[in-house]
C-alpha atoms as a PDB file:
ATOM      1  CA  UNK A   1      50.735  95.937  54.174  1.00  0.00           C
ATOM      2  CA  UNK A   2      53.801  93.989  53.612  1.00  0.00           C
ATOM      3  CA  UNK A   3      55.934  92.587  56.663  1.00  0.00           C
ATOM      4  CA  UNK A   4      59.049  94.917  56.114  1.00  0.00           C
ATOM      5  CA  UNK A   5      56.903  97.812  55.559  1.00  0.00           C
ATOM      6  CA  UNK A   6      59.035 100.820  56.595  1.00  0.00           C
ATOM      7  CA  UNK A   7      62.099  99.102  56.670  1.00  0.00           C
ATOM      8  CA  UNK A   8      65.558  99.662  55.180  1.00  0.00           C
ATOM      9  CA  UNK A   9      67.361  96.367  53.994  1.00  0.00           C
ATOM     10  CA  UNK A  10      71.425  96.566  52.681  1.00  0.00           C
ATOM     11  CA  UNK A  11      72.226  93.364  49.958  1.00  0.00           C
ATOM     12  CA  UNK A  12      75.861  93.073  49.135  1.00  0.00           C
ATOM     13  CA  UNK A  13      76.126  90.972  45.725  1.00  0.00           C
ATOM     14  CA  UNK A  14      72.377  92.502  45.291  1.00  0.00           C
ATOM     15  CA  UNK A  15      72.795  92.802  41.522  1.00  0.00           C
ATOM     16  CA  UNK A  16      72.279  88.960  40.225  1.00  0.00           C
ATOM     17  CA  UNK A  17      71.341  85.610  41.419  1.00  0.00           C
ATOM     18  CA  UNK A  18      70.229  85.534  44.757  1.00  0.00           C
ATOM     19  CA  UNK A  19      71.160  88.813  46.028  1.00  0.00           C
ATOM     20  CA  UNK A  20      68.224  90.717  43.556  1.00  0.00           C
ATOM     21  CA  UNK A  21      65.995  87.747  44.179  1.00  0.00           C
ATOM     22  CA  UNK A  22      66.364  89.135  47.905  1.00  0.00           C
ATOM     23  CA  UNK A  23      65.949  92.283  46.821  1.00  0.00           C
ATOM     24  CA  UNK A  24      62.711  91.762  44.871  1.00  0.00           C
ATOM     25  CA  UNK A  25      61.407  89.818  47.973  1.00  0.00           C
ATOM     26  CA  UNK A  26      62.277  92.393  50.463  1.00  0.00           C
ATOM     27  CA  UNK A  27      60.922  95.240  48.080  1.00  0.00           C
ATOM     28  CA  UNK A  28      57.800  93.701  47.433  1.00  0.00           C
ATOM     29  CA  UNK A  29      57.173  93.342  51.469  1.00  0.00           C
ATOM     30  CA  UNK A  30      57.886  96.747  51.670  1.00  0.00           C
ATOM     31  CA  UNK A  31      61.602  97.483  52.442  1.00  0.00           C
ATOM     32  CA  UNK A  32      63.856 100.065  50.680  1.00  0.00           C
ATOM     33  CA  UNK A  33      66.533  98.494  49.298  1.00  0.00           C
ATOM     34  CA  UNK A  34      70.021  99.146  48.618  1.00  0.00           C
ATOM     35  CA  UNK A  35      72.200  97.085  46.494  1.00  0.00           C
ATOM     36  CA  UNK A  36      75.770  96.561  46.409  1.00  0.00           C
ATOM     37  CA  UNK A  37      78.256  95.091  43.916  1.00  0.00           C
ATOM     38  CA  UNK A  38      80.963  95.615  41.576  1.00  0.00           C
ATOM     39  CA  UNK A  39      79.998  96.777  38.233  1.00  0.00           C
ATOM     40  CA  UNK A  40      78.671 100.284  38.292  1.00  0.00           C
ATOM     41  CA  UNK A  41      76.294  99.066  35.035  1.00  0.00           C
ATOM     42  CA  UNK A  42      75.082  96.186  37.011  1.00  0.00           C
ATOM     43  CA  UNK A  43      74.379  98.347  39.967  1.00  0.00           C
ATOM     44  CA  UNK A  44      71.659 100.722  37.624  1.00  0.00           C
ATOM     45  CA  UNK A  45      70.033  98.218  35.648  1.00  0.00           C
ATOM     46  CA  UNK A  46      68.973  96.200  38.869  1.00  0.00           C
ATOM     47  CA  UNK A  47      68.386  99.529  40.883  1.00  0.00           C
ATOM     48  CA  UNK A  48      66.176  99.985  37.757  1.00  0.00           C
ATOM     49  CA  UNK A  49      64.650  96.425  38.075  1.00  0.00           C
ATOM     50  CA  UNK A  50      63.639  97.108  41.363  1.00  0.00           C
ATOM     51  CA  UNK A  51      62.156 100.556  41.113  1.00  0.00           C
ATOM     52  CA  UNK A  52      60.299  99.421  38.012  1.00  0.00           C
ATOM     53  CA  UNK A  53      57.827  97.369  40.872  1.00  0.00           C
ATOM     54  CA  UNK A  54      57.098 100.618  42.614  1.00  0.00           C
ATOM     55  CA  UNK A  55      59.678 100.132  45.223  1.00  0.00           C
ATOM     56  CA  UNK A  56      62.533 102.347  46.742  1.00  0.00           C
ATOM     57  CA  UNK A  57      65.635 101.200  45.869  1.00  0.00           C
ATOM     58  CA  UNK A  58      69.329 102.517  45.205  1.00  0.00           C
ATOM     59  CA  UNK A  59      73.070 101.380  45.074  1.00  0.00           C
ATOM     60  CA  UNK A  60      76.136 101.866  44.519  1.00  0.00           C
ATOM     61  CA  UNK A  61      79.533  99.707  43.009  1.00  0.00           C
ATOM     62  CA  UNK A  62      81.585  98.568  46.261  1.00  0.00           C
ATOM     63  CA  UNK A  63      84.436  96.032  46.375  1.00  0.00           C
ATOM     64  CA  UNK A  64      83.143  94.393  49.921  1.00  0.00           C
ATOM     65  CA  UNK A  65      86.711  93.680  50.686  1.00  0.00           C
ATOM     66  CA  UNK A  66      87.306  97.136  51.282  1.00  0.00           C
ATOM     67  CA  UNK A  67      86.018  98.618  54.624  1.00  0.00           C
ATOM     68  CA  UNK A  68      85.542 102.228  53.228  1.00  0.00           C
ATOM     69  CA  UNK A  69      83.518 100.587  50.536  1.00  0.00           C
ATOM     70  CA  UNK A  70      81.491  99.150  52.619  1.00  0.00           C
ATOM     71  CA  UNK A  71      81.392 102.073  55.365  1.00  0.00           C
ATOM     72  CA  UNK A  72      80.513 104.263  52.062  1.00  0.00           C
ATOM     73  CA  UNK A  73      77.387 101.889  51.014  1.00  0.00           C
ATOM     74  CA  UNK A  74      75.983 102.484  54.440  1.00  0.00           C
ATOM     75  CA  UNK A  75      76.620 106.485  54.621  1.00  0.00           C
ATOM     76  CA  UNK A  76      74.449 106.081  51.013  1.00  0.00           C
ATOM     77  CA  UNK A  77      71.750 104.003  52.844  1.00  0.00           C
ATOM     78  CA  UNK A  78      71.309 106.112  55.931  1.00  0.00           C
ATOM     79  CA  UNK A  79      71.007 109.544  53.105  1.00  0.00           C
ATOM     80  CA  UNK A  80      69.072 107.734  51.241  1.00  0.00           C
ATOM     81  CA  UNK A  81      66.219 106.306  53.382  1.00  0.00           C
ATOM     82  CA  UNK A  82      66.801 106.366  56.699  1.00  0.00           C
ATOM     83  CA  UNK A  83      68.549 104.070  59.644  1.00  0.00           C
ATOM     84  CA  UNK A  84      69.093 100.909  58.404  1.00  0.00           C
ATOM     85  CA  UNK A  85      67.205  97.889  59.562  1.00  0.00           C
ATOM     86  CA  UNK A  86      68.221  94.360  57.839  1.00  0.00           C
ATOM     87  CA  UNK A  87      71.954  94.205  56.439  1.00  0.00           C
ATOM     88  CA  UNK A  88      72.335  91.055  54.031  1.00  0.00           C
ATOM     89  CA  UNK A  89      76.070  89.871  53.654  1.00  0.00           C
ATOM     90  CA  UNK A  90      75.276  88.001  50.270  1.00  0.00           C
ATOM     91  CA  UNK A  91      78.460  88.742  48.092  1.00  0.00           C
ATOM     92  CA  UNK A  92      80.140  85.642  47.371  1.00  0.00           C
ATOM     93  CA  UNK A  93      82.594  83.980  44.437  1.00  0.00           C
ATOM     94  CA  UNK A  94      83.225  80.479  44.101  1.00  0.00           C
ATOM     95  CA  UNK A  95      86.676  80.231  42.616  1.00  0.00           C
ATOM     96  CA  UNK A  96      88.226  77.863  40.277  1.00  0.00           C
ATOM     97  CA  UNK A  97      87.111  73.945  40.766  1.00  0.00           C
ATOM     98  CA  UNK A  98      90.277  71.924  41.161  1.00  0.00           C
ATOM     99  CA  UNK A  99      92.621  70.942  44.055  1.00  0.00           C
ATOM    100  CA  UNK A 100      93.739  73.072  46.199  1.00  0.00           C
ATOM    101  CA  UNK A 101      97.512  73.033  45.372  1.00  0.00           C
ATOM    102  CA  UNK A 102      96.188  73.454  41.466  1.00  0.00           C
ATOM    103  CA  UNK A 103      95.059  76.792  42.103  1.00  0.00           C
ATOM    104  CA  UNK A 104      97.390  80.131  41.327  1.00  0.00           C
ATOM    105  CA  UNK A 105      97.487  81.745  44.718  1.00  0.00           C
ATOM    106  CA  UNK A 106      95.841  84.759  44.047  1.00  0.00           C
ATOM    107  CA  UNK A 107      92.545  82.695  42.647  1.00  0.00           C
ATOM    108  CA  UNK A 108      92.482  81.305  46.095  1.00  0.00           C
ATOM    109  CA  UNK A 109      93.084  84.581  47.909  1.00  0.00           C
ATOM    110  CA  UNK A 110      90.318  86.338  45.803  1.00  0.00           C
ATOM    111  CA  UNK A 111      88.104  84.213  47.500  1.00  0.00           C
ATOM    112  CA  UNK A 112      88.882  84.705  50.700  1.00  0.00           C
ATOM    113  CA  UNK A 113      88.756  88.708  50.017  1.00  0.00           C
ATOM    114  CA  UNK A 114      85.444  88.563  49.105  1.00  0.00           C
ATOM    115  CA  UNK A 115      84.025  85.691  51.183  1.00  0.00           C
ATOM    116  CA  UNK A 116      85.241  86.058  54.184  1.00  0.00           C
ATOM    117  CA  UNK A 117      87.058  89.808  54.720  1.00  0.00           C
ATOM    118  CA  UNK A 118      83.953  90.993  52.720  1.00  0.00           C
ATOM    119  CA  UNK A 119      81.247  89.642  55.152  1.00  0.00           C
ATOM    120  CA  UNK A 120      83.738  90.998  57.932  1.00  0.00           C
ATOM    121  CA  UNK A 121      83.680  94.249  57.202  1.00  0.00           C
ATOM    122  CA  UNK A 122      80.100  93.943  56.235  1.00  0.00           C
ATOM    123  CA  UNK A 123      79.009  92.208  59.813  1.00  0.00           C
ATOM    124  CA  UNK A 124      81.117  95.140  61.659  1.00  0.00           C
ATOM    125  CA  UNK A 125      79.495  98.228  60.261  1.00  0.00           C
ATOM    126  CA  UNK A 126      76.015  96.585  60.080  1.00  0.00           C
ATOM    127  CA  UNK A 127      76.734  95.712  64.031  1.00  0.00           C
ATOM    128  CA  UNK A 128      77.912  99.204  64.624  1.00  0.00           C
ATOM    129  CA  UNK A 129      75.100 100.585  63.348  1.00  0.00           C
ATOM    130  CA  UNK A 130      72.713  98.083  65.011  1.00  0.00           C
ATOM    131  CA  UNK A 131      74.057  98.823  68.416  1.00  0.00           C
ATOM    132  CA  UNK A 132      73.741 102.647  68.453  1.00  0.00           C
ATOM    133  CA  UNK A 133      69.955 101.935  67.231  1.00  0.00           C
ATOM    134  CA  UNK A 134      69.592  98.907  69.958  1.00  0.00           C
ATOM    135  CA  UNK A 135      67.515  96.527  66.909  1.00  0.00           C
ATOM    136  CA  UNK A 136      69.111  95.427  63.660  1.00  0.00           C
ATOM    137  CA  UNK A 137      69.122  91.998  61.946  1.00  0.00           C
ATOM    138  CA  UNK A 138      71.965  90.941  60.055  1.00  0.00           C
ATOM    139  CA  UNK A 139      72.264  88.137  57.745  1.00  0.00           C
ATOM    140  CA  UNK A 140      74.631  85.967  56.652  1.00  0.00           C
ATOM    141  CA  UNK A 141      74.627  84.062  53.769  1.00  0.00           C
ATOM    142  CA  UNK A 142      76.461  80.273  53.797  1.00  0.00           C
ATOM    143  CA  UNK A 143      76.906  77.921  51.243  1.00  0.00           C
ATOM    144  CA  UNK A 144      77.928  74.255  50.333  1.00  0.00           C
ATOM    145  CA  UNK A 145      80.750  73.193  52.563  1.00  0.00           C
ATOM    146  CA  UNK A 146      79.785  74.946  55.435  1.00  0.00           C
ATOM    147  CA  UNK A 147      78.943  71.920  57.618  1.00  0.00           C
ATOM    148  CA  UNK A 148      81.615  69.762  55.726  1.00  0.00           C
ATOM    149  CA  UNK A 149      85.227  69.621  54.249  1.00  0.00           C
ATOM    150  CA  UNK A 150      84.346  70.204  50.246  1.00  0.00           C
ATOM    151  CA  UNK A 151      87.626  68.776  48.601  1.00  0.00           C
ATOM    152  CA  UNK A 152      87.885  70.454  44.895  1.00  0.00           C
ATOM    153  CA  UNK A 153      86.536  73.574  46.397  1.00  0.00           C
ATOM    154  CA  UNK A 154      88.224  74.080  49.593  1.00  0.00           C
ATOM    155  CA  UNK A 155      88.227  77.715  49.497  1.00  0.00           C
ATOM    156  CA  UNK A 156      84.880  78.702  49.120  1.00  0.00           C
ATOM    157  CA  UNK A 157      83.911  75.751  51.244  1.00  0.00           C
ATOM    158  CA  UNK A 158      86.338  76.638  53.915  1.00  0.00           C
ATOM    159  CA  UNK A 159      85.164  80.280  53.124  1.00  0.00           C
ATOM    160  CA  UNK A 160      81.700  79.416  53.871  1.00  0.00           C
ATOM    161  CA  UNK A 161      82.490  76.865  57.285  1.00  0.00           C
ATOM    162  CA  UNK A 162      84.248  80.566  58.573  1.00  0.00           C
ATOM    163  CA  UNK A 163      81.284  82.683  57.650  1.00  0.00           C
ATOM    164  CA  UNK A 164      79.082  80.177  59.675  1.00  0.00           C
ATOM    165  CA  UNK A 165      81.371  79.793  62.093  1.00  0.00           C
ATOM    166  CA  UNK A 166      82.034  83.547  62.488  1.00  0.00           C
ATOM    167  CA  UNK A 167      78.374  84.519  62.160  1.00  0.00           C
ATOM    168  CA  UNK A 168      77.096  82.330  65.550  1.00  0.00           C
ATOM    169  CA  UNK A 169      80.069  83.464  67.703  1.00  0.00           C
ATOM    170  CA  UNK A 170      79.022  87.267  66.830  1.00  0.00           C
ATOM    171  CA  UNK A 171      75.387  86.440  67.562  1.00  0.00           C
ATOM    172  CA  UNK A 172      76.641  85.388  70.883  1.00  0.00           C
ATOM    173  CA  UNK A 173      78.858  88.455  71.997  1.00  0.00           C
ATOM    174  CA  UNK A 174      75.873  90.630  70.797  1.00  0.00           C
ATOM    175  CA  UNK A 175      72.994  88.527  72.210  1.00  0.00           C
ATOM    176  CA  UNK A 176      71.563  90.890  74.848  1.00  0.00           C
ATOM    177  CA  UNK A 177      71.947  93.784  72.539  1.00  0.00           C
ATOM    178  CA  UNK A 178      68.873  93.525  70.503  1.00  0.00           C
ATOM    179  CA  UNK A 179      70.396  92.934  67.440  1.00  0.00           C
ATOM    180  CA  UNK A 180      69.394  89.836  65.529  1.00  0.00           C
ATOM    181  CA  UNK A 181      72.543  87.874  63.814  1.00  0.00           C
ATOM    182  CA  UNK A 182      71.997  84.728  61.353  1.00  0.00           C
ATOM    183  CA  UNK A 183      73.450  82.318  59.613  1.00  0.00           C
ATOM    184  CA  UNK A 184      71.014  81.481  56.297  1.00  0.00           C
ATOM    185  CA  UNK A 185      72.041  78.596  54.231  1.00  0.00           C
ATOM    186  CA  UNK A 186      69.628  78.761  50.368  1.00  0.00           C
ATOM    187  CA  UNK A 187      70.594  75.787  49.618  1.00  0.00           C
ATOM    188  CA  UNK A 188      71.825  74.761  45.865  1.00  0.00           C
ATOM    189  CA  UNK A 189      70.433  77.286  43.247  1.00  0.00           C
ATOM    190  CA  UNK A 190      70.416  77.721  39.501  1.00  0.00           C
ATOM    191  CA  UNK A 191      72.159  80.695  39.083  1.00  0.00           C
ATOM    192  CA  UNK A 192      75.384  81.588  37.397  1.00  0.00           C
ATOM    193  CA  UNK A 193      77.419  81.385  40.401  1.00  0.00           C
ATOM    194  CA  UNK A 194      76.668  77.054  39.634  1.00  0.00           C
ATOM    195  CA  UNK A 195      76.205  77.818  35.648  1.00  0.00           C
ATOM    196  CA  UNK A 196      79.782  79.888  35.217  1.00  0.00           C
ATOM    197  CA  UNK A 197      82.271  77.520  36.166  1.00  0.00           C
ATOM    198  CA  UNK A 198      85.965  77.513  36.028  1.00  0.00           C
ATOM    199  CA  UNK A 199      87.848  74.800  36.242  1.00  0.00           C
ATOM    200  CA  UNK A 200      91.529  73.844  36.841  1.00  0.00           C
ATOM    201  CA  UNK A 201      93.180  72.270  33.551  1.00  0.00           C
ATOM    202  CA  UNK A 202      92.517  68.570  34.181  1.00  0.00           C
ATOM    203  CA  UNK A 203      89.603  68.381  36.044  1.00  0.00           C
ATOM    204  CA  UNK A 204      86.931  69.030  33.465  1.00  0.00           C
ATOM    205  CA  UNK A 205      85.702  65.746  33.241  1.00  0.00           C
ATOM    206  CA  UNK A 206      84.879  65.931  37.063  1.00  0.00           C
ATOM    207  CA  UNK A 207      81.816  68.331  36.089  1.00  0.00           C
ATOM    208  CA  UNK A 208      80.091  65.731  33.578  1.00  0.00           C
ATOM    209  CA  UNK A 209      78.039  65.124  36.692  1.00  0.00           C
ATOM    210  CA  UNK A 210      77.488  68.767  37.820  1.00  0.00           C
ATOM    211  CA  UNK A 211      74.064  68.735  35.129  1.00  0.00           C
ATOM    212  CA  UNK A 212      72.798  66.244  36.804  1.00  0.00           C
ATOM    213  CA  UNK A 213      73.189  67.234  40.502  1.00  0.00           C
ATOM    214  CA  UNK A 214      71.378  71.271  39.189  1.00  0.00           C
ATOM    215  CA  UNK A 215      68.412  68.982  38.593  1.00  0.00           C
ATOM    216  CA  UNK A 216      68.266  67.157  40.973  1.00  0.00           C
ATOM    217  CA  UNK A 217      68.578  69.976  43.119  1.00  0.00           C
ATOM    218  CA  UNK A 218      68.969  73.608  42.274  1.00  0.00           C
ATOM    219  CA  UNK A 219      65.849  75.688  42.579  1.00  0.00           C
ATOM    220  CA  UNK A 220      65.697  79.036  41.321  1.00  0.00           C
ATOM    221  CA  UNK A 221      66.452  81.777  44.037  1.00  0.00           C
ATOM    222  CA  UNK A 222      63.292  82.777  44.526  1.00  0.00           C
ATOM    223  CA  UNK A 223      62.828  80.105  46.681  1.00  0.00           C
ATOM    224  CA  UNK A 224      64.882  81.130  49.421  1.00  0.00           C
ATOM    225  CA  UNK A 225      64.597  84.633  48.932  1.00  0.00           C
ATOM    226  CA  UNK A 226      61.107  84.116  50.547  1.00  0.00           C
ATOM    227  CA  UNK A 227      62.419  82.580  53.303  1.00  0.00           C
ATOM    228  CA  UNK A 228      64.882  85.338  53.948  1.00  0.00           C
ATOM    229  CA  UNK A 229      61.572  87.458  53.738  1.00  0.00           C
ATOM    230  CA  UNK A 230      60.364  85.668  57.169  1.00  0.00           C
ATOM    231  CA  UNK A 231      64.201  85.982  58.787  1.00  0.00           C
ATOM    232  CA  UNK A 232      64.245  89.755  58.288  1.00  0.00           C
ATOM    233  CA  UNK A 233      60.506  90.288  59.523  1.00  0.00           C
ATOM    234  CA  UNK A 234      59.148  90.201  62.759  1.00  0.00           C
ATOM    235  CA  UNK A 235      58.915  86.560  63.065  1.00  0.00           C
ATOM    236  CA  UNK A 236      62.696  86.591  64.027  1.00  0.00           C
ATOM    237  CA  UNK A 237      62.613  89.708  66.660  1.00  0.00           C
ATOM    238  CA  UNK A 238      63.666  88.672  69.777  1.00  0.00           C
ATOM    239  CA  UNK A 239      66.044  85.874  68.006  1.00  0.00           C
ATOM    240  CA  UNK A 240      69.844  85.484  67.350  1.00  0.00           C
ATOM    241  CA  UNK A 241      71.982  83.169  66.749  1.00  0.00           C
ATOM    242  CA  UNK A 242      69.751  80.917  64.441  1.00  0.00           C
ATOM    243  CA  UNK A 243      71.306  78.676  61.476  1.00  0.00           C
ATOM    244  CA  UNK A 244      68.265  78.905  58.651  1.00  0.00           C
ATOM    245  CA  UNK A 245      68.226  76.375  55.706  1.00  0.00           C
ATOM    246  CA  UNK A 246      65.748  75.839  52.973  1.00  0.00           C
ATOM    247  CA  UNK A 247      66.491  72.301  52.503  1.00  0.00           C
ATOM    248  CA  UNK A 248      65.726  69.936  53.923  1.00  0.00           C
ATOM    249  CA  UNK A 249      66.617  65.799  53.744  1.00  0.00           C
ATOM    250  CA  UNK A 250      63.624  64.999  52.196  1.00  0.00           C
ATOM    251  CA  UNK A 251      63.942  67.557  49.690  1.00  0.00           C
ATOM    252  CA  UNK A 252      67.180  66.118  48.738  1.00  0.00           C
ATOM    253  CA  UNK A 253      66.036  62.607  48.819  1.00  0.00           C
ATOM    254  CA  UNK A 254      62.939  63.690  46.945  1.00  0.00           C
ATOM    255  CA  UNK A 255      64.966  65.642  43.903  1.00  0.00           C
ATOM    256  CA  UNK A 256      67.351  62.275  43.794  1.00  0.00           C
ATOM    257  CA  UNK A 257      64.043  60.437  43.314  1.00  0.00           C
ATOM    258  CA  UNK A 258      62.970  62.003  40.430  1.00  0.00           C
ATOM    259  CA  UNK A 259      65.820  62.340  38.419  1.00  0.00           C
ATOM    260  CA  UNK A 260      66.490  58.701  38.952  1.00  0.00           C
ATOM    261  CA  UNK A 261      62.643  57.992  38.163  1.00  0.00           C
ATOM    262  CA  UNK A 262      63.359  60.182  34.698  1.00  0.00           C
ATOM    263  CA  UNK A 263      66.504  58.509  33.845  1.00  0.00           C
ATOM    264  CA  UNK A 264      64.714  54.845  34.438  1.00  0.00           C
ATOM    265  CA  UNK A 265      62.070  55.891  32.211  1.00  0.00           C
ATOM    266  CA  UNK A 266      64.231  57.148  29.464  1.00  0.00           C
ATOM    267  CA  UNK A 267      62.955  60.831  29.526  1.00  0.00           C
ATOM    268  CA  UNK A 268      64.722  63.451  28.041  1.00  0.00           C
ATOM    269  CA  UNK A 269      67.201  65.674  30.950  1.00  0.00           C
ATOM    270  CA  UNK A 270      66.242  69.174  31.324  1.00  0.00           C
ATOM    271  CA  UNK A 271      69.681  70.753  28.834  1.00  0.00           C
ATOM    272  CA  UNK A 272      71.453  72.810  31.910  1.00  0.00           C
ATOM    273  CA  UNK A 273      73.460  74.886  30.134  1.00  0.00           C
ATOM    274  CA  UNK A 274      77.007  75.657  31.560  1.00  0.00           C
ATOM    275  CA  UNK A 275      79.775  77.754  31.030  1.00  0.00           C
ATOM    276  CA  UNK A 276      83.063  76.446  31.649  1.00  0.00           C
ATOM    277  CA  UNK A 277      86.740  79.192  31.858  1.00  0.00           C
ATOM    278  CA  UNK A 278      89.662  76.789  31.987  1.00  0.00           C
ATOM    279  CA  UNK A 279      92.310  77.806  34.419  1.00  0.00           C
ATOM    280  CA  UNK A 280      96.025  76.634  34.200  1.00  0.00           C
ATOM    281  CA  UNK A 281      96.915  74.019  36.789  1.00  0.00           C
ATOM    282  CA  UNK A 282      99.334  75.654  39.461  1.00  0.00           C
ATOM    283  CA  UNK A 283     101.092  72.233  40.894  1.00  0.00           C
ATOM    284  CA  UNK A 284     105.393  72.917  40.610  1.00  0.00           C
ATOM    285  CA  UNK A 285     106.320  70.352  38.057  1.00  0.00           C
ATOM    286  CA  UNK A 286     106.834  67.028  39.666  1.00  0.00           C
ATOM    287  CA  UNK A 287     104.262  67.436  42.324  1.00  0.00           C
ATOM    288  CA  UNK A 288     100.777  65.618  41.640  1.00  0.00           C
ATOM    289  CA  UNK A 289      97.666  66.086  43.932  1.00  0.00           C
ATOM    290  CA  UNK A 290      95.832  62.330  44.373  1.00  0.00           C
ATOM    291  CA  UNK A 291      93.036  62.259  42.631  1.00  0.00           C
ATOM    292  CA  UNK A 292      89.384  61.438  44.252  1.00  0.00           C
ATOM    293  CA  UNK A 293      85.755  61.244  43.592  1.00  0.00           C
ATOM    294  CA  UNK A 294      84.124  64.219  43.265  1.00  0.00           C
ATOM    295  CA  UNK A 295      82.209  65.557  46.446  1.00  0.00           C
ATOM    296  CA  UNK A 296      78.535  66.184  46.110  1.00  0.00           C
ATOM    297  CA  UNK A 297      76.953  69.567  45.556  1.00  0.00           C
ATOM    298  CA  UNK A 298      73.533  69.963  48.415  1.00  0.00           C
END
């Protein structure tokens, strides 16, 4: 028996990355799944994925910035298997890598839509639903810059302090309602989220270091998709308001170690291969951003 036997778990962004290594986690416990995400092609083929394992699993494309998108993808849930159980708010962009000022508006605005309005509306009809039911667990998933000002990425870092921020005071307005609300931090991970960069014109040269920081210390998203495992089970009933991360200090310290130890010893780096869009620096002419030392990526 697996520990989310009988249970019915929602992943927005559940298509790549992390969001279908939760879904492969919480399908192999035992969970229907139901995946949500833009492309109506990437929807199938990881519906497909899934299913392939013997597991129950659907979707359908959503923007999560729209609320009838989202209120849709639960309707499909609730027809499809049943009351839903564990809602994971995992859809996420990162946004072009630059200053702030050097980004076009509407690059920083599209993160905001998706980071933050889209784990609104996600958080209120999971809650909803949670609250007629009395039991629920949502999830919500941060990222670097959460605990920090992240210069060169302030808004997905600023998107992610919100979510966290967000996340804790809605597990306190709903804490005597039996519905569990997290915060879950994975932690650095080598997907294309990290691997798929864009960049502001300019600021290339700022990622020469970015290879080195993946291998120090991305893990693949397996990892924490286990752990999320244990925050939708049992384990957690009874419990809100928690703020879950996978790493820890000395996994930091310990990643730093070796690739200093492999660098020292003249070893060959692991090739990280990276994708880099350039984007066209939006500063007026005659204005000019300072320039500073890249922030670090854990």
């Amino acid at each position: 028996m697996g520990v989310l036997d009988g249970k019915v778990a929602v992943i927005t962004g559940g298509t790549r990355g992390l969001g279908l290594a939760i879904a492969e986690a919480f399908a192999a416990a035992g969970a229907a799944v139901v995946l949500g995400s833009r492309s109506q092609d990437a929807v199938a083929a990881a519906v497909c994925r899934v299913a392939a394992a013997g597991a129950k699993a659907s979707g359908l494309p959503i923007d999560v910035g729209r609320m009838g998108d989202v209120e849709v993808l639960a309707a499909h849930a609730v027809r499809s298997f049943g009351p839903i159980d564990i809602w994971v708010n995992n859809a996420g962009v990162a946004g072009p890598y630059g200053p702030t000022l050097g980004l076009a508006p509407e690059a920083f605005q599209r993160v905001l839509q998706t980071n933050v309005v889209g784990v609104y509306n996600g958080s209120r009809v999971a809650v909803l639903h949670f609250l007629a039911r009395g039991s629920g667990k949502l999830i919500n998933v941060l990222g670097n810059g959460y605990n920090r000002p992240l210069p060169w990425q302030n808004a997905y870092g600023s998107s992610k302090a919100w979510i966290r921020s967000f996340t804790l005071a809605l597990a306190k307005e709903t804490k005597d309602c039996g519905v569990g609300v997290f915060a879950f931090h994975p932690g650095l991970m080598l997907t294309d989220l990290v691997t798929d960069l864009e960049v502001v014109e300019g600021h290339q040269a700022r990622l020469a270091v970015f290879p080195a920081i993946l291998r120090m210390w991305a893990k693949p998203p397996e990892v924490p998709a286990r752990r999320a495992v244990w925050l939708a089970s049992s384990a957690t009933d009874g419990k809100t308001g928690l703020t879950v991360r996978v790493s820890s200090p000395w996994s930091l310290l310990a990643g730093a170690a070796r690739e200093g130890a492999r660098a020292l010893l003249g070893r060959p780096a692991r090739p990280i291969g990276l994708h880099v869009s350039v984007h066209a620096c939006n500063v007026p002419s005659g204005s000019h951003p300072g320039d500073e030392p890249p922030a670090g990526s854990a």
